[in-house]
N, C-alpha and C. Protein backbone atom coordinates (compact mmCIF):
# COMPACT_ATOMS: atom_id res chain seq x y z
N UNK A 1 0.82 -1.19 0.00
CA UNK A 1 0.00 0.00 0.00
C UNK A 1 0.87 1.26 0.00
N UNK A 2 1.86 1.12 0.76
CA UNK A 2 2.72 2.62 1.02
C UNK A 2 3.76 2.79 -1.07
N UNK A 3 3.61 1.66 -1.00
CA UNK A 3 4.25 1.56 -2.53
C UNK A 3 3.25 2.33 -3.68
N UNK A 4 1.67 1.97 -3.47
CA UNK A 4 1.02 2.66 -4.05
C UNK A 4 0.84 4.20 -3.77
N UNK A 5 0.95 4.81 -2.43
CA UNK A 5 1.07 5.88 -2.47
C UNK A 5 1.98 6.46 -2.99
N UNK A 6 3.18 6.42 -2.26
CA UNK A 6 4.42 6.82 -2.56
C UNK A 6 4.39 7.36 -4.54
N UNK A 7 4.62 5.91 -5.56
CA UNK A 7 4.56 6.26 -6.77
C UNK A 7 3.49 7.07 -7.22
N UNK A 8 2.34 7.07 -6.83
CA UNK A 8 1.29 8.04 -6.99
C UNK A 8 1.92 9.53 -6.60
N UNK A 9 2.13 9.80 -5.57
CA UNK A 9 2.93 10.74 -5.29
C UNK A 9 3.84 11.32 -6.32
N UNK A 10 4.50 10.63 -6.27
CA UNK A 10 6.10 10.59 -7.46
C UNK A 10 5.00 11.18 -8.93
N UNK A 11 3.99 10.22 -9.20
CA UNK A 11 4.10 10.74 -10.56
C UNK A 11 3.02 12.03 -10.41
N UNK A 12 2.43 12.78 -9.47
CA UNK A 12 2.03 13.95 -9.37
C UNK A 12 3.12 14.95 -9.07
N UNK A 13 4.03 14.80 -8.39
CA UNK A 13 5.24 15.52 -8.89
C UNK A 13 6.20 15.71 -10.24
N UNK A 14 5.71 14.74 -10.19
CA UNK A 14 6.48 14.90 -11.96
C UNK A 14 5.84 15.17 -12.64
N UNK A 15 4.53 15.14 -12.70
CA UNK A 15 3.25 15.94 -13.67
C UNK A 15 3.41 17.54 -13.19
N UNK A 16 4.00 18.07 -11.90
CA UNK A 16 4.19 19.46 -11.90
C UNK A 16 4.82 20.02 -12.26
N UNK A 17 6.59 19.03 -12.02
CA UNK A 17 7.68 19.31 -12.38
C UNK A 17 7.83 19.38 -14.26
N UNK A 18 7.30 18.92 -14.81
CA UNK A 18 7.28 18.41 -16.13
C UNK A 18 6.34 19.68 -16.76
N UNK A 19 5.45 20.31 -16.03
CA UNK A 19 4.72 21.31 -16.39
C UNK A 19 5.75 22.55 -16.26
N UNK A 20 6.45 22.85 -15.47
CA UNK A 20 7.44 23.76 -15.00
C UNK A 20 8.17 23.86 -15.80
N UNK A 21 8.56 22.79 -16.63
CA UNK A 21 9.87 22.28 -17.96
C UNK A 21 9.40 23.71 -18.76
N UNK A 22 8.45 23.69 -19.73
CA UNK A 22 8.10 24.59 -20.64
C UNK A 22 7.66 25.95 -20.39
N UNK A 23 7.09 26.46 -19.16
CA UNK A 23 7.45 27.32 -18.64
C UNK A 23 8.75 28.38 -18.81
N UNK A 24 9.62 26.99 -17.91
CA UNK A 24 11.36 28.08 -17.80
C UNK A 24 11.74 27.83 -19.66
N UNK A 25 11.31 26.91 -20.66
CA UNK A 25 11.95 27.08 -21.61
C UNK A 25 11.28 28.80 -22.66
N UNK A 26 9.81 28.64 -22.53
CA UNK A 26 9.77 29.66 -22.55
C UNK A 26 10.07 31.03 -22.09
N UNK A 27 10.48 30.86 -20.96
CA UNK A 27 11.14 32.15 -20.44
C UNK A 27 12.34 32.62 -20.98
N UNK A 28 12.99 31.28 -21.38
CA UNK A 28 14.29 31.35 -21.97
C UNK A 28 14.15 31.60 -23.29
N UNK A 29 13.08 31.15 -24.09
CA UNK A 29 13.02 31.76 -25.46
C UNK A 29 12.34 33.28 -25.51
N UNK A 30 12.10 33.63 -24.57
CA UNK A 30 11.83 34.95 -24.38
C UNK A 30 12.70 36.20 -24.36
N UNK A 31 13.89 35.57 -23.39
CA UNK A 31 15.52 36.06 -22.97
C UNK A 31 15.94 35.77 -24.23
N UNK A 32 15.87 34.99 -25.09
CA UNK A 32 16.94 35.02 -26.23
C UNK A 32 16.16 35.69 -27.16
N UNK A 33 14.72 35.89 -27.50
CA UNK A 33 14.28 37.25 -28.29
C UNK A 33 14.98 38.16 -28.05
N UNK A 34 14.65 38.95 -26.61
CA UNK A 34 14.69 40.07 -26.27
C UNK A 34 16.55 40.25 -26.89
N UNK A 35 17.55 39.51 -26.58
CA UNK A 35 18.81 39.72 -26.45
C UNK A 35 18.84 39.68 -27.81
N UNK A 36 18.41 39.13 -28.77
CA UNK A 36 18.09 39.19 -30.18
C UNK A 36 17.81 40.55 -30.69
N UNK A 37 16.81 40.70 -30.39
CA UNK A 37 16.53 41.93 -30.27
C UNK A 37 17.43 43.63 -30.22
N UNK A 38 17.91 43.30 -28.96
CA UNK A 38 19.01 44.80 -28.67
C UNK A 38 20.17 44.09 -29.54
N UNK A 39 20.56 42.86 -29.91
CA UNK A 39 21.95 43.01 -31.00
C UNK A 39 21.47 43.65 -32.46
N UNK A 40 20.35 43.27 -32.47
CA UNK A 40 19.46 43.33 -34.21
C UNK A 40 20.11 45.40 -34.20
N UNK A 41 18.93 46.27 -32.60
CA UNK A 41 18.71 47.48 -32.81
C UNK A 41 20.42 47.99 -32.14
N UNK A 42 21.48 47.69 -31.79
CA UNK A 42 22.74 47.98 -31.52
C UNK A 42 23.33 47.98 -33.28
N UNK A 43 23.30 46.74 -34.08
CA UNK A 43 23.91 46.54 -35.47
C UNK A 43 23.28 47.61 -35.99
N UNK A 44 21.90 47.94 -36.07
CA UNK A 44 21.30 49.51 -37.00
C UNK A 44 21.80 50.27 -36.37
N UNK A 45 21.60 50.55 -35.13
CA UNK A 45 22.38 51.67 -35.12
C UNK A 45 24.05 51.90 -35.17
N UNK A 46 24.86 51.22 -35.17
CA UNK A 46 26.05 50.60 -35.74
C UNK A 46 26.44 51.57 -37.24
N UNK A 47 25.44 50.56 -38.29
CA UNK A 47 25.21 51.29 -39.38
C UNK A 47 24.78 52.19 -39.79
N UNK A 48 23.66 52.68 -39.21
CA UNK A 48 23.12 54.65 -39.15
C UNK A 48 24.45 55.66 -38.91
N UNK A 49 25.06 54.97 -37.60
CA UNK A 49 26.40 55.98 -37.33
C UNK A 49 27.62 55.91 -38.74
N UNK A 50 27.58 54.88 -39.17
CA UNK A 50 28.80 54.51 -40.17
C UNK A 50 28.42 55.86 -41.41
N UNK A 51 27.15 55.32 -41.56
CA UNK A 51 26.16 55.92 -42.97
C UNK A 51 26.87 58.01 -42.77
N UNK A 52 26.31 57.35 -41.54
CA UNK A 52 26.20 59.42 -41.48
C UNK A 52 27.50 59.66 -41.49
N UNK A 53 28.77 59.30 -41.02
CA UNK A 53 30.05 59.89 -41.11
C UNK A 53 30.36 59.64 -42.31
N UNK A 54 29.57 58.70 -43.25
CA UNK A 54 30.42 58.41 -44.78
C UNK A 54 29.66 59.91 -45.29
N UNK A 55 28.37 60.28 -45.01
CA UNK A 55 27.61 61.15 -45.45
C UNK A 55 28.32 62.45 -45.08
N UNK A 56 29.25 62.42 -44.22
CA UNK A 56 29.67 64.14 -43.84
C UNK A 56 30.85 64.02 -44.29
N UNK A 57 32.28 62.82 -44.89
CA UNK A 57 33.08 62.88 -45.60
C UNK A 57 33.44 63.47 -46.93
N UNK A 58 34.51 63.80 -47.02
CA UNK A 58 34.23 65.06 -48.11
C UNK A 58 34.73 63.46 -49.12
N UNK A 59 34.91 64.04 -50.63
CA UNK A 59 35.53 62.88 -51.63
C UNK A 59 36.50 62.65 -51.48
N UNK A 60 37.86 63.42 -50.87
CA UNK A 60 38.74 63.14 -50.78
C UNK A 60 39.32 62.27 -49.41
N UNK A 61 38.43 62.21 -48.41
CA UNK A 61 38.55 61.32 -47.09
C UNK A 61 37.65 60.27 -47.53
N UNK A 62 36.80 60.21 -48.32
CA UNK A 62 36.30 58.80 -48.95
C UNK A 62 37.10 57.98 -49.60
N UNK A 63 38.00 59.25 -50.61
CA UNK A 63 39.02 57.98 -52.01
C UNK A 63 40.03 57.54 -50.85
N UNK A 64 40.52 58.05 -49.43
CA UNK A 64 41.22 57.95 -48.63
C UNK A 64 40.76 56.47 -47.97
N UNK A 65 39.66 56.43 -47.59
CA UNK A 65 39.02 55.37 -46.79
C UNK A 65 39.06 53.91 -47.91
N UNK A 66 38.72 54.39 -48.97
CA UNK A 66 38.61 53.48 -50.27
C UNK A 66 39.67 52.46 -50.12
N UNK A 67 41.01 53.40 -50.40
CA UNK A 67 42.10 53.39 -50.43
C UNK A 67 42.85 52.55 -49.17
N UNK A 68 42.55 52.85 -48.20
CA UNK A 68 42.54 51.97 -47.23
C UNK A 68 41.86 50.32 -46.96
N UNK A 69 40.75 50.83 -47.10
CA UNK A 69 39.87 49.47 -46.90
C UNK A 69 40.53 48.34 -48.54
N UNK A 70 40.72 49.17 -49.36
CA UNK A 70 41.03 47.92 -50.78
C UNK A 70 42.55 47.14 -50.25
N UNK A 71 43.47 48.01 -49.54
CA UNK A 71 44.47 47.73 -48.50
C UNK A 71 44.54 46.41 -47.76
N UNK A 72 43.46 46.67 -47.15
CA UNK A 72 43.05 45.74 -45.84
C UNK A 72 42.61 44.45 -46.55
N UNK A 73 41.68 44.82 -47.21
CA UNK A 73 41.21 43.65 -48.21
C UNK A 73 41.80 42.72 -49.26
N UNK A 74 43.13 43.59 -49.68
CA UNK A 74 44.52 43.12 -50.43
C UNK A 74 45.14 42.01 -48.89
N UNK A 75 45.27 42.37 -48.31
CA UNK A 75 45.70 41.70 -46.72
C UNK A 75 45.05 40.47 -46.00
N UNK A 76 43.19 40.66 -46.24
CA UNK A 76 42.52 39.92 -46.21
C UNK A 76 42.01 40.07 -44.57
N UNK A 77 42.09 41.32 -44.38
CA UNK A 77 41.69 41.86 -42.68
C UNK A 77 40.92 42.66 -43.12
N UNK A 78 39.81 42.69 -44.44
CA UNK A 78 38.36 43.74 -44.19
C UNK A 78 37.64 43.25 -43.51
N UNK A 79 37.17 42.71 -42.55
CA UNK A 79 36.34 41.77 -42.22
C UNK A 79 35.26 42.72 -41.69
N UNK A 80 35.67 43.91 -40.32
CA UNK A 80 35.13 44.48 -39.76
C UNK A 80 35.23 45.50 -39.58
N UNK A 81 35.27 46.71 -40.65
CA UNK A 81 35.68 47.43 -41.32
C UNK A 81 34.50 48.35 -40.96
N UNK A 82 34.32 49.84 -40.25
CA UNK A 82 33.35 50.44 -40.03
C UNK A 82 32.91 50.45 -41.66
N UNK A 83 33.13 51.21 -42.29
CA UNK A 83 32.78 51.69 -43.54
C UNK A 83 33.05 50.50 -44.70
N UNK A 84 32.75 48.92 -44.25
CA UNK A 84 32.93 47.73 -45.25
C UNK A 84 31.74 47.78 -46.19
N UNK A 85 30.11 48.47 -45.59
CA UNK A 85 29.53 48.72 -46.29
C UNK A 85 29.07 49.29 -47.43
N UNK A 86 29.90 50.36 -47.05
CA UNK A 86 30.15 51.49 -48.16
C UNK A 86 31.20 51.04 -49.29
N UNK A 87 32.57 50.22 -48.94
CA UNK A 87 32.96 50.02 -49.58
C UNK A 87 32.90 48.86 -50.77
N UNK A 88 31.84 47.95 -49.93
CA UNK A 88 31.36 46.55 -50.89
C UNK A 88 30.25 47.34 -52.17
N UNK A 89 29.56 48.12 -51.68
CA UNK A 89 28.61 48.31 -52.17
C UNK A 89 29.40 49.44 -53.47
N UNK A 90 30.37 49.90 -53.41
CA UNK A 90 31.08 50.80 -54.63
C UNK A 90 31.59 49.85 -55.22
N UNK A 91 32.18 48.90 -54.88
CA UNK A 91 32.99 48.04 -55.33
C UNK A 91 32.25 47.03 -56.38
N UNK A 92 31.09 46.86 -56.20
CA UNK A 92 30.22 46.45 -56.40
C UNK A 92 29.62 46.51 -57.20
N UNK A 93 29.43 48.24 -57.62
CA UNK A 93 28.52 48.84 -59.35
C UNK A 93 29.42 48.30 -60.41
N UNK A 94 28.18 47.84 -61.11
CA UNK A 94 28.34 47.28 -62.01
C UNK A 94 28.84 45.61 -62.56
N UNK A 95 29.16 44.85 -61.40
CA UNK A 95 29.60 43.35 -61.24
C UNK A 95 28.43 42.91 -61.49
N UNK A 96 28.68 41.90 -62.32
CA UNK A 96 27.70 41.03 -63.01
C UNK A 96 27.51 39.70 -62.36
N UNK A 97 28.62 39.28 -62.31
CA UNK A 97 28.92 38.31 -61.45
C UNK A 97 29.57 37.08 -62.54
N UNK A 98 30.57 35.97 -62.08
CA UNK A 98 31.54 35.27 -62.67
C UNK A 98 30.63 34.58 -63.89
């Protein structure tokens, strides 16, 4: 008899505990939105800041930056390049592709 309680017991705890499971996983897929989230709106604004200093560069601190970044990229260290955007995307007019 104490055997029948006991596992009765056991498996109403584990029917709570087991309910609790999806709970904390949702909480946790919640935490990894949100942290999703502020990297997504940190990277735009990342790029808004890049945009606007390429936007207040005169042509000659651009062919400068150009000049640099084709550098880096000769080297094979453009990787993370504030202004890699700007520079893929010039680099870019007119490629058709292989």
């Amino acid at each position: 008899m104490f055997n029948a309680i006991s596992s009765f017991m056991r498996s109403l705890l584990g029917a709570q505990q087991s309910a609790a499971v999806p709970f904390q996983e949702q909480a946790d897929a919640q935490a990894d939105a949100w942290l999703d989230h502020l990297a997504l709106v940190e990277h735009q604004a990342e790029r808004a800041k890049a945009r606007a200093a390429w936007a207040a560069m005169s042509d000659d601190e651009r062919g400068a930056v150009l000049d640099g970044c084709d550098r880096l990229d000769a080297e094979g260290r453009l990787e993370d390049h504030q202004f890699f955007e700007q520079w893929l995307a010039l680099r870019m007019q007119g490629y058709v592709g292989d």
